[in-house]
PDB file of N, CA and C in Angstrom:
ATOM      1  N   UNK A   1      21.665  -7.267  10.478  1.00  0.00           N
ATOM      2  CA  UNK A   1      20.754  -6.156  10.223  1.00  0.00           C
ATOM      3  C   UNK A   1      19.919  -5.902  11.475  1.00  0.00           C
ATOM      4  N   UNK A   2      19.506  -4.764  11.716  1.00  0.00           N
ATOM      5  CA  UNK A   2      18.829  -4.178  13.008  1.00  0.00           C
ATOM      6  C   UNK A   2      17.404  -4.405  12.444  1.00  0.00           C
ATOM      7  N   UNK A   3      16.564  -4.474  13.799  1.00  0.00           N
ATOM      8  CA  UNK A   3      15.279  -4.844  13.490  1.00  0.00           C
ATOM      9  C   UNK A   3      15.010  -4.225  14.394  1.00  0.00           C
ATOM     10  N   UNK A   4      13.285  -3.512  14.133  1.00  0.00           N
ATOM     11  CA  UNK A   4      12.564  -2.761  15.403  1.00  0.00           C
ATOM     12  C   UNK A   4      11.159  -3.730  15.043  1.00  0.00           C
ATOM     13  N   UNK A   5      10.622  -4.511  16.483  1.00  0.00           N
ATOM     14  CA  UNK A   5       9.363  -5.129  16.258  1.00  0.00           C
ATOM     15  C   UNK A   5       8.505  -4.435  16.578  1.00  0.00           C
ATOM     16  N   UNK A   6       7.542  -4.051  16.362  1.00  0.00           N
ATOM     17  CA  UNK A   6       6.276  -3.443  16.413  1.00  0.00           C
ATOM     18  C   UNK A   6       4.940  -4.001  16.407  1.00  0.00           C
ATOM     19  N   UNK A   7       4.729  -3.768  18.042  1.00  0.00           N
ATOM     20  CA  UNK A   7       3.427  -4.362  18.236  1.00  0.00           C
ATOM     21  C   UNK A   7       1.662  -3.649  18.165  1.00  0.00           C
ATOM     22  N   UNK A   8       1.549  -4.266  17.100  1.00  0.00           N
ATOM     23  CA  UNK A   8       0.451  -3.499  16.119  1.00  0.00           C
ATOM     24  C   UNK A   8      -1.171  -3.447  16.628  1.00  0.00           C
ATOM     25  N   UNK A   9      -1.218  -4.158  18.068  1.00  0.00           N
ATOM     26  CA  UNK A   9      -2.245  -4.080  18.714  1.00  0.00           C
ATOM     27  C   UNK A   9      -1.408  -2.978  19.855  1.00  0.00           C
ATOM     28  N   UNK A  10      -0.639  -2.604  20.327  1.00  0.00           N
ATOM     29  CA  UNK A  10      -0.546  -1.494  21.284  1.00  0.00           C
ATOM     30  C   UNK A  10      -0.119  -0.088  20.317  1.00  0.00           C
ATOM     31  N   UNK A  11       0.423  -0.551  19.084  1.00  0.00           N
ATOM     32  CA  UNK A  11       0.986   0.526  18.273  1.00  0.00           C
ATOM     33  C   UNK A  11      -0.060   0.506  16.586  1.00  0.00           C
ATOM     34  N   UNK A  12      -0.559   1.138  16.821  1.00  0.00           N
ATOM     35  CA  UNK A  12      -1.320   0.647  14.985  1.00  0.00           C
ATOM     36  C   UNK A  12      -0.547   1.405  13.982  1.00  0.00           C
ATOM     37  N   UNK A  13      -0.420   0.773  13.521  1.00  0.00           N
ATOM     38  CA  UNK A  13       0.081   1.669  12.162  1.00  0.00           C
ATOM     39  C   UNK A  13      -0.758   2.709  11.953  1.00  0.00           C
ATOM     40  N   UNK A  14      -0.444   4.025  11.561  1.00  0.00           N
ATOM     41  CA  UNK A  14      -1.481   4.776  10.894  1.00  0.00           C
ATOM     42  C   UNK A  14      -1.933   4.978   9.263  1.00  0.00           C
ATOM     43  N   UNK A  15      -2.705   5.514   9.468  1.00  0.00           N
ATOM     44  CA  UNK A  15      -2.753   5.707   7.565  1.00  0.00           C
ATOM     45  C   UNK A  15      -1.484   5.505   6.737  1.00  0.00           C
ATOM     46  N   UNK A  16      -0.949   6.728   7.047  1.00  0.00           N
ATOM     47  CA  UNK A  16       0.351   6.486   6.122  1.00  0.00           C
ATOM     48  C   UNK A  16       1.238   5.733   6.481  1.00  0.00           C
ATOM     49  N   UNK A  17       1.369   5.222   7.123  1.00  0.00           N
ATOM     50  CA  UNK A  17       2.475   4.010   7.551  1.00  0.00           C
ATOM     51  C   UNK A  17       1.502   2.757   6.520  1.00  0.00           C
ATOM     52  N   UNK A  18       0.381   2.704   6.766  1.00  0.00           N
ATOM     53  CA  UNK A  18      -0.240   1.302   5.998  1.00  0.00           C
ATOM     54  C   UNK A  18       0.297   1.873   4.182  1.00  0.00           C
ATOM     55  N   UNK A  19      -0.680   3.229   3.891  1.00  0.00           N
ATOM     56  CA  UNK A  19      -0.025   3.571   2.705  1.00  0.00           C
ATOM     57  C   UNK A  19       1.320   3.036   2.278  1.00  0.00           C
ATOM     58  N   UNK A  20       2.432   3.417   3.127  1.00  0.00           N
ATOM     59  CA  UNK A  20       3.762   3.279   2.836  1.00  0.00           C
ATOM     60  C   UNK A  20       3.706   1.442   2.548  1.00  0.00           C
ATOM     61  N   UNK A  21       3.582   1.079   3.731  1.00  0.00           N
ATOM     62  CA  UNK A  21       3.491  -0.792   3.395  1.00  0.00           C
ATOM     63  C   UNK A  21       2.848  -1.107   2.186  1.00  0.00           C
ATOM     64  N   UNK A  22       1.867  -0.508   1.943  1.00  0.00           N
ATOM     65  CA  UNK A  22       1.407  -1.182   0.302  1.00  0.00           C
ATOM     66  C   UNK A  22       1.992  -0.817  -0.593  1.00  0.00           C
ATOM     67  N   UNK A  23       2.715   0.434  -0.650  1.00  0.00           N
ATOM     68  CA  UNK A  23       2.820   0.938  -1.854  1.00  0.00           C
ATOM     69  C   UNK A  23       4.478  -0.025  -1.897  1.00  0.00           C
ATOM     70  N   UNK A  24       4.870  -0.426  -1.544  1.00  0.00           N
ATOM     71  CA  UNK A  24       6.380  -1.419  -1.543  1.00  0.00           C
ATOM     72  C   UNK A  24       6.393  -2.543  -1.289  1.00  0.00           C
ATOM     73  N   UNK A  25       4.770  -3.185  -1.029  1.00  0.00           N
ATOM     74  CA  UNK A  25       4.582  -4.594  -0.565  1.00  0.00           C
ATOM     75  C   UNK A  25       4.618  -5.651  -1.847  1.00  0.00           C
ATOM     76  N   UNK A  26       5.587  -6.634  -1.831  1.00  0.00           N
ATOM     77  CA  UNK A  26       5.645  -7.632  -3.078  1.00  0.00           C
ATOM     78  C   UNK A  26       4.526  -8.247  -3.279  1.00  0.00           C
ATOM     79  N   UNK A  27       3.812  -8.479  -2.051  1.00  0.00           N
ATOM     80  CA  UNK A  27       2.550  -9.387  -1.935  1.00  0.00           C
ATOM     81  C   UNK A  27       1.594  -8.753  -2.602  1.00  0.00           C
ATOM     82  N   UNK A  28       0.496  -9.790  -3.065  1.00  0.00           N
ATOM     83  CA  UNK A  28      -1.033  -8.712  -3.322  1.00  0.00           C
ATOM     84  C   UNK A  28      -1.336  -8.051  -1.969  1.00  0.00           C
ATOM     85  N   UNK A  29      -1.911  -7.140  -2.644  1.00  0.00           N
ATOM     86  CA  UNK A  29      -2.449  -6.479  -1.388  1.00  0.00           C
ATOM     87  C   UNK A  29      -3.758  -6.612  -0.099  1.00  0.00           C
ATOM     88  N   UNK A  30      -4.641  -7.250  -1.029  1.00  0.00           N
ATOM     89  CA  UNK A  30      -5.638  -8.217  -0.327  1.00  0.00           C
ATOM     90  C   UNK A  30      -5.238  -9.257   0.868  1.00  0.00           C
ATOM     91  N   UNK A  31      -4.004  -9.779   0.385  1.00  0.00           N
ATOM     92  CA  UNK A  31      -3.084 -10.674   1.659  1.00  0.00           C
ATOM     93  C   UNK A  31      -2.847  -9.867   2.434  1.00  0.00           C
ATOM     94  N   UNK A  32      -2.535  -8.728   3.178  1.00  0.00           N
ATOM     95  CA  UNK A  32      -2.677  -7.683   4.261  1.00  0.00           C
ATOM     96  C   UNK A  32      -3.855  -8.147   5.424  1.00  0.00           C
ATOM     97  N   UNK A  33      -4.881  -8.581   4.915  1.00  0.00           N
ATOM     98  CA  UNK A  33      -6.051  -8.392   5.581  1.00  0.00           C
ATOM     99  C   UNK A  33      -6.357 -10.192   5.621  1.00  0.00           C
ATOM    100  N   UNK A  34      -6.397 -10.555   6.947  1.00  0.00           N
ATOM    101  CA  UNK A  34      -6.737 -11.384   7.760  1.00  0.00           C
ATOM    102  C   UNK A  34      -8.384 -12.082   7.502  1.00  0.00           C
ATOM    103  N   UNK A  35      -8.232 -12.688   6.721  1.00  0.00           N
ATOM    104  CA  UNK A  35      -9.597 -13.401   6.763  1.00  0.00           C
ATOM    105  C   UNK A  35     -10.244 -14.588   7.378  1.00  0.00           C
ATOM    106  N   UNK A  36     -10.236 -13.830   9.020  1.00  0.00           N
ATOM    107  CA  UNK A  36     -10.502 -14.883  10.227  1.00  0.00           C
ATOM    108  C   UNK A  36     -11.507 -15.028  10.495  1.00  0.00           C
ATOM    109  N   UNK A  37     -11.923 -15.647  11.637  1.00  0.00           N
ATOM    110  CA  UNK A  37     -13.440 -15.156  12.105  1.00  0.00           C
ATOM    111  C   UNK A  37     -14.029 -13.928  12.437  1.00  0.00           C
ATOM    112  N   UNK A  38     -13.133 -13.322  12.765  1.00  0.00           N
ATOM    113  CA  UNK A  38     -13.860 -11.862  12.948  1.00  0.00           C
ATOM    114  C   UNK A  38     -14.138 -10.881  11.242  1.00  0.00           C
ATOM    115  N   UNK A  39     -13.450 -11.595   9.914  1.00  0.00           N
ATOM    116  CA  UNK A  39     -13.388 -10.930   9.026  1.00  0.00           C
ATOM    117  C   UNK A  39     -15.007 -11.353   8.335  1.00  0.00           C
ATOM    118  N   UNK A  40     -15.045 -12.778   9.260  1.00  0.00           N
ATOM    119  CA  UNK A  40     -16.368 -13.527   8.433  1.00  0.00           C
ATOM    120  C   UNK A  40     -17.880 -12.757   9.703  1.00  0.00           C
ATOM    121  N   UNK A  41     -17.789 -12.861  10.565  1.00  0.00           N
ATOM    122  CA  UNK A  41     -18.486 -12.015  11.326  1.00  0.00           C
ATOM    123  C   UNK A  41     -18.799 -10.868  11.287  1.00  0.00           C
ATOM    124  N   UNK A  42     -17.927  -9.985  10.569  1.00  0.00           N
ATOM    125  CA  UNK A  42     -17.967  -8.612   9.861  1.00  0.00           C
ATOM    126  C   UNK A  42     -18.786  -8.792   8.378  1.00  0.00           C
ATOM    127  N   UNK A  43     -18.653  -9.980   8.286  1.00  0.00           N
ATOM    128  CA  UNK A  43     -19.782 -10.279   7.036  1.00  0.00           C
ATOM    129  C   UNK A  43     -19.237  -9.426   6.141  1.00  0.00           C
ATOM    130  N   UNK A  44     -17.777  -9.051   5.741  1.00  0.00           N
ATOM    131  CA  UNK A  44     -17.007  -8.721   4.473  1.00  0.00           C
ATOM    132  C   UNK A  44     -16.754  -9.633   3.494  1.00  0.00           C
ATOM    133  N   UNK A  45     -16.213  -9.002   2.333  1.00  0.00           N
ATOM    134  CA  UNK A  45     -16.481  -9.946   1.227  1.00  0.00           C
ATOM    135  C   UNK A  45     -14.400  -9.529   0.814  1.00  0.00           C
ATOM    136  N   UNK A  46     -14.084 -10.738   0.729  1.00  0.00           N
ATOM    137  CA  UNK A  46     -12.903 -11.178  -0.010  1.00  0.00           C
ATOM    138  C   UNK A  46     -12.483  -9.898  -1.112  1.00  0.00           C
ATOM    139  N   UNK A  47     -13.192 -10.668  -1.957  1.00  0.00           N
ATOM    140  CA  UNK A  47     -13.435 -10.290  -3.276  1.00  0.00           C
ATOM    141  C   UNK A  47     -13.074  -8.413  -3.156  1.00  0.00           C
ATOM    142  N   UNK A  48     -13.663  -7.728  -2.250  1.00  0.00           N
ATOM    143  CA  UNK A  48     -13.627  -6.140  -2.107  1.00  0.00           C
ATOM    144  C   UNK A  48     -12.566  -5.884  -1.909  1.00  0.00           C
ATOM    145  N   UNK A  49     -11.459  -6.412  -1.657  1.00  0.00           N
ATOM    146  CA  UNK A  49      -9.857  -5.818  -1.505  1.00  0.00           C
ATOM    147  C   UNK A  49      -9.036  -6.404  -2.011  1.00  0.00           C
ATOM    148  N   UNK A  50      -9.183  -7.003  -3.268  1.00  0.00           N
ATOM    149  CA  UNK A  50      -8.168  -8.031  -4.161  1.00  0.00           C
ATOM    150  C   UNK A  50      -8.217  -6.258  -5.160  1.00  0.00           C
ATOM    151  N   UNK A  51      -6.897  -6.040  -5.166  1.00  0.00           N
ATOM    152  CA  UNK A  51      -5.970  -5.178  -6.291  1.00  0.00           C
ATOM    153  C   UNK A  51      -6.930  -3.800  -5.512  1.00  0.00           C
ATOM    154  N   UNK A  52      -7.108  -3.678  -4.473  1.00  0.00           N
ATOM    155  CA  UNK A  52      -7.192  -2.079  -3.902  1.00  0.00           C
ATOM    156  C   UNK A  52      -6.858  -2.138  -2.751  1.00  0.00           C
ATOM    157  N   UNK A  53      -5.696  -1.286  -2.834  1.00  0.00           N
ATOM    158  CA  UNK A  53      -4.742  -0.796  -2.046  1.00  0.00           C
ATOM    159  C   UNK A  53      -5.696  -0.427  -1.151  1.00  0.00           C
ATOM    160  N   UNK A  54      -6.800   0.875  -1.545  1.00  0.00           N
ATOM    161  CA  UNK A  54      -7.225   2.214  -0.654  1.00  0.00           C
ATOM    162  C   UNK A  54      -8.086   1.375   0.232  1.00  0.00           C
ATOM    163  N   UNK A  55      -9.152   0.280  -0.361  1.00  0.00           N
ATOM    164  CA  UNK A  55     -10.388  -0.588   0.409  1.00  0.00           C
ATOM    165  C   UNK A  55      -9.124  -1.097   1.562  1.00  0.00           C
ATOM    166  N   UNK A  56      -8.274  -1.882   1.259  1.00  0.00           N
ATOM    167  CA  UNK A  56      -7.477  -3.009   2.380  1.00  0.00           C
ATOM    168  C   UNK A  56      -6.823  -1.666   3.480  1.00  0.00           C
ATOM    169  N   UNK A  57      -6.264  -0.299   2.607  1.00  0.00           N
ATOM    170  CA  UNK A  57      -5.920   0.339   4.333  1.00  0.00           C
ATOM    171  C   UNK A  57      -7.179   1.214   4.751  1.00  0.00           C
ATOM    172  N   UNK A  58      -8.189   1.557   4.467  1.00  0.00           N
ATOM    173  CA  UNK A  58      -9.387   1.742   5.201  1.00  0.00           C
ATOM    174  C   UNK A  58      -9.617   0.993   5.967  1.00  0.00           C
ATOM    175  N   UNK A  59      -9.815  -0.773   5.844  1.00  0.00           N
ATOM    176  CA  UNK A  59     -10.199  -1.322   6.612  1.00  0.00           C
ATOM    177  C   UNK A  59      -9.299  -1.552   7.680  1.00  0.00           C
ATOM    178  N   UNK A  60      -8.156  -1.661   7.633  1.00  0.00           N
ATOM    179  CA  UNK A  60      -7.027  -1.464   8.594  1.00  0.00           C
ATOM    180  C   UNK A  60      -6.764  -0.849   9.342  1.00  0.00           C
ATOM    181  N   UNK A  61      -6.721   0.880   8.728  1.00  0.00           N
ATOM    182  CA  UNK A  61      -6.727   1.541   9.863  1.00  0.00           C
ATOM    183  C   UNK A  61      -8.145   1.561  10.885  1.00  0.00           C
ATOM    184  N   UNK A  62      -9.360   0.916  10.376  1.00  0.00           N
ATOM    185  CA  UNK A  62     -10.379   0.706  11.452  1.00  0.00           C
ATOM    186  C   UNK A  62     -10.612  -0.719  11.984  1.00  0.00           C
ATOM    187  N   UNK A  63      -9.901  -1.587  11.543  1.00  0.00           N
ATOM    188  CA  UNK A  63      -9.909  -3.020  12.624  1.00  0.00           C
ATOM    189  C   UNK A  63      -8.534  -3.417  12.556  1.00  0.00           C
ATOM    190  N   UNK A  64      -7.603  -2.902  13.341  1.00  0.00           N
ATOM    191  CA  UNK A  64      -6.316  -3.121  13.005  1.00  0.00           C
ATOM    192  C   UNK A  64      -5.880  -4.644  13.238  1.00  0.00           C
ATOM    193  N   UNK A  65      -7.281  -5.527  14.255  1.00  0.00           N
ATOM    194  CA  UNK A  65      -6.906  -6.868  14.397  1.00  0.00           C
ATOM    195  C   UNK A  65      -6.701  -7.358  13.162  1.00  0.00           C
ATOM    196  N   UNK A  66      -7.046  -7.036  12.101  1.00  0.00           N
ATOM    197  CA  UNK A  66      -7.383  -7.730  10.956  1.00  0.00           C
ATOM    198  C   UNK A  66      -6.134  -8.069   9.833  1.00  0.00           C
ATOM    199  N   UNK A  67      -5.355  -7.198  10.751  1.00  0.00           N
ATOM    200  CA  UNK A  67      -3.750  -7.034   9.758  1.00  0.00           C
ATOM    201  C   UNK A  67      -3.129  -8.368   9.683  1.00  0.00           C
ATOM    202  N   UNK A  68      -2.716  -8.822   8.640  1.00  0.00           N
ATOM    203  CA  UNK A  68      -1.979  -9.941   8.561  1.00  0.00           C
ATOM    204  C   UNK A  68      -0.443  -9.793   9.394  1.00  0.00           C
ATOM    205  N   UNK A  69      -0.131 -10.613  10.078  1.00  0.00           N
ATOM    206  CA  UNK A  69       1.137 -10.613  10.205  1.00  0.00           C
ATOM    207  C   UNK A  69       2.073 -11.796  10.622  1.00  0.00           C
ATOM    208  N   UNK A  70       3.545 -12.061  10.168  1.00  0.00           N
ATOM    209  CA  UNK A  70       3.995 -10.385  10.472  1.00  0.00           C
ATOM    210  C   UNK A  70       4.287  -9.903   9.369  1.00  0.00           C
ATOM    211  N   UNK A  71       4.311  -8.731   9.465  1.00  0.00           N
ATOM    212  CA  UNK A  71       4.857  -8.041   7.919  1.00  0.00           C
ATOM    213  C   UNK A  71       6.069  -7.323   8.150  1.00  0.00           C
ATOM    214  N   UNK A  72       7.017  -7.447   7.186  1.00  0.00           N
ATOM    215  CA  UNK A  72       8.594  -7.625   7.362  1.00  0.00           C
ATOM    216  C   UNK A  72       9.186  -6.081   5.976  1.00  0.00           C
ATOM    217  N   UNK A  73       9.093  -5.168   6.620  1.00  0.00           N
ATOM    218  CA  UNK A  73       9.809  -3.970   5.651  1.00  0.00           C
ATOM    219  C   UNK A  73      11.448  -4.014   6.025  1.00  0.00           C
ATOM    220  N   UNK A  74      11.994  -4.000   5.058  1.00  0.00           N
ATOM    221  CA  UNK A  74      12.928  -3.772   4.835  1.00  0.00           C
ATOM    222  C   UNK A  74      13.601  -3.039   3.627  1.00  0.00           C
ATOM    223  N   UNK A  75      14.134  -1.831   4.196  1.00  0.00           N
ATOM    224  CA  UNK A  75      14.270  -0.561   2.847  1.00  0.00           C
ATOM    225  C   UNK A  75      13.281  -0.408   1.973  1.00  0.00           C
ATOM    226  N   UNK A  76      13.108  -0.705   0.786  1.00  0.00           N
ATOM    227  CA  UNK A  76      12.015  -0.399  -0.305  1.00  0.00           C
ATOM    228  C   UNK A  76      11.247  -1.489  -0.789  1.00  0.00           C
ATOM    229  N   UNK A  77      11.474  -2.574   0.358  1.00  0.00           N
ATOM    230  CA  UNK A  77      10.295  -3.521   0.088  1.00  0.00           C
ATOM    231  C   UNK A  77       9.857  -4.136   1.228  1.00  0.00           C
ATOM    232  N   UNK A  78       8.379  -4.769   1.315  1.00  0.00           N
ATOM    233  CA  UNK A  78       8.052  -5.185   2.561  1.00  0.00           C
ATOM    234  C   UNK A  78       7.300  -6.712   1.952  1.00  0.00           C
ATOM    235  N   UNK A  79       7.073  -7.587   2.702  1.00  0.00           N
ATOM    236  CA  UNK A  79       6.831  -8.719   2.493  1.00  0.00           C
ATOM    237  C   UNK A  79       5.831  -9.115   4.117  1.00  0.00           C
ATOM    238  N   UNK A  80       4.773 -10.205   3.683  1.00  0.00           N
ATOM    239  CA  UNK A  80       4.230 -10.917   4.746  1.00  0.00           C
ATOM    240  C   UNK A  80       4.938 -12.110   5.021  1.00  0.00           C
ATOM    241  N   UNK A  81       5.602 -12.182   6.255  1.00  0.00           N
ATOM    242  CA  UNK A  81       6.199 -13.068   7.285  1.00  0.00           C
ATOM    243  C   UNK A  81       6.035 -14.853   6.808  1.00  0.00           C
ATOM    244  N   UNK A  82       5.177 -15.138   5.648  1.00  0.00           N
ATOM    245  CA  UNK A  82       4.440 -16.475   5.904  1.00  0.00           C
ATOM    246  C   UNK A  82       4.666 -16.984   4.622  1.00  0.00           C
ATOM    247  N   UNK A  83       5.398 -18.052   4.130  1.00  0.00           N
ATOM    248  CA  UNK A  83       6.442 -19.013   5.736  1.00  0.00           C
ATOM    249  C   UNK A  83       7.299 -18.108   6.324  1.00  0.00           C
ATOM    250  N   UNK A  84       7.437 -18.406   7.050  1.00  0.00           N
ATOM    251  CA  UNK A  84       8.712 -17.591   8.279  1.00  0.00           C
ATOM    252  C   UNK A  84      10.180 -17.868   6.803  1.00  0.00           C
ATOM    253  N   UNK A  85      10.180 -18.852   6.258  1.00  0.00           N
ATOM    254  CA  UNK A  85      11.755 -18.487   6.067  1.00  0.00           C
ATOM    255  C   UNK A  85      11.571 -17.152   4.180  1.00  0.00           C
ATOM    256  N   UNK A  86      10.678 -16.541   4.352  1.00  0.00           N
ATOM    257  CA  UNK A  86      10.535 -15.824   3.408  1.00  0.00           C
ATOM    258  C   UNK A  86      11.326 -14.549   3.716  1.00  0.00           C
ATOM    259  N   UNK A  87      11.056 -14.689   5.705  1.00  0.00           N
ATOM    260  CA  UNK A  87      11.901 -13.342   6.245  1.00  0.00           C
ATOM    261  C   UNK A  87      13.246 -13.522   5.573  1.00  0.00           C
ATOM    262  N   UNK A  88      13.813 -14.831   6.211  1.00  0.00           N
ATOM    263  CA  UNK A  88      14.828 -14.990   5.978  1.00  0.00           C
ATOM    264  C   UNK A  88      15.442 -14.298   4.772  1.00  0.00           C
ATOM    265  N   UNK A  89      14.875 -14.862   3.377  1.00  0.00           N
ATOM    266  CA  UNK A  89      15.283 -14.516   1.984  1.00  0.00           C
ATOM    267  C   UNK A  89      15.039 -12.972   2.295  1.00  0.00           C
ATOM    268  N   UNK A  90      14.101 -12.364   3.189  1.00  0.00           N
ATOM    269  CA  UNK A  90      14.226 -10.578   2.792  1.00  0.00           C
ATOM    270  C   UNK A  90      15.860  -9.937   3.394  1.00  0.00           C
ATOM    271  N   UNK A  91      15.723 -10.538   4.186  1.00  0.00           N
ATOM    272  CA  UNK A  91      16.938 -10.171   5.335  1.00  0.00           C
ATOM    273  C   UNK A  91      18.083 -10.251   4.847  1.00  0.00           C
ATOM    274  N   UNK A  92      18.734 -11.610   4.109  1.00  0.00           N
ATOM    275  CA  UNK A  92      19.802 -11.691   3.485  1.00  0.00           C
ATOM    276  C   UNK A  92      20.224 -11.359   2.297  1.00  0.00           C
TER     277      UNK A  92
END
């Protein structure tokens, strides 16, 4: 299978590209969003993007560091990368 990688700090996804990823993502959607130090420094709260789609790509399309990755679309479903052999199971 062909793969295009996309690097999401020179390329951000836009709105609707994040739209599109949630609306086919197996994962919750709250797992999208990176809860690192910069998420705790932003002094955000967890809790605000568990089961909303719209809160997790707002915040995305404005701190795109914050994106979990990698995130792995393939046709009509997309999945987060973690463990790595989860790709695997999407791929085959």
């Amino acid at each position: 299978m062909d793969a295009e990688t996309v690097l999401y700090m020179k390329t951000p996804p836009d709105r609707e590209t994040l739209e599109h990823i949630v609306s086919i993502l197996e994962d919750p959607v709250e797992d999208l969003v990176r809860k690192d130090s910069q998420f705790k420094k932003l002094e955000l709260n967890p809790d605000d993007y568990v089961g909303n789609p719209e809160a997790v790509v707002d915040l995305l399309v404005e701190r795109k560091a914050l994106l979990q990755r990698p995130v792995v679309v393939a046709g009509t479903k997309a999945i987060i990368g973690r463990p790595k052999e989860r790709i695997r199971e999407l791929l085959s």
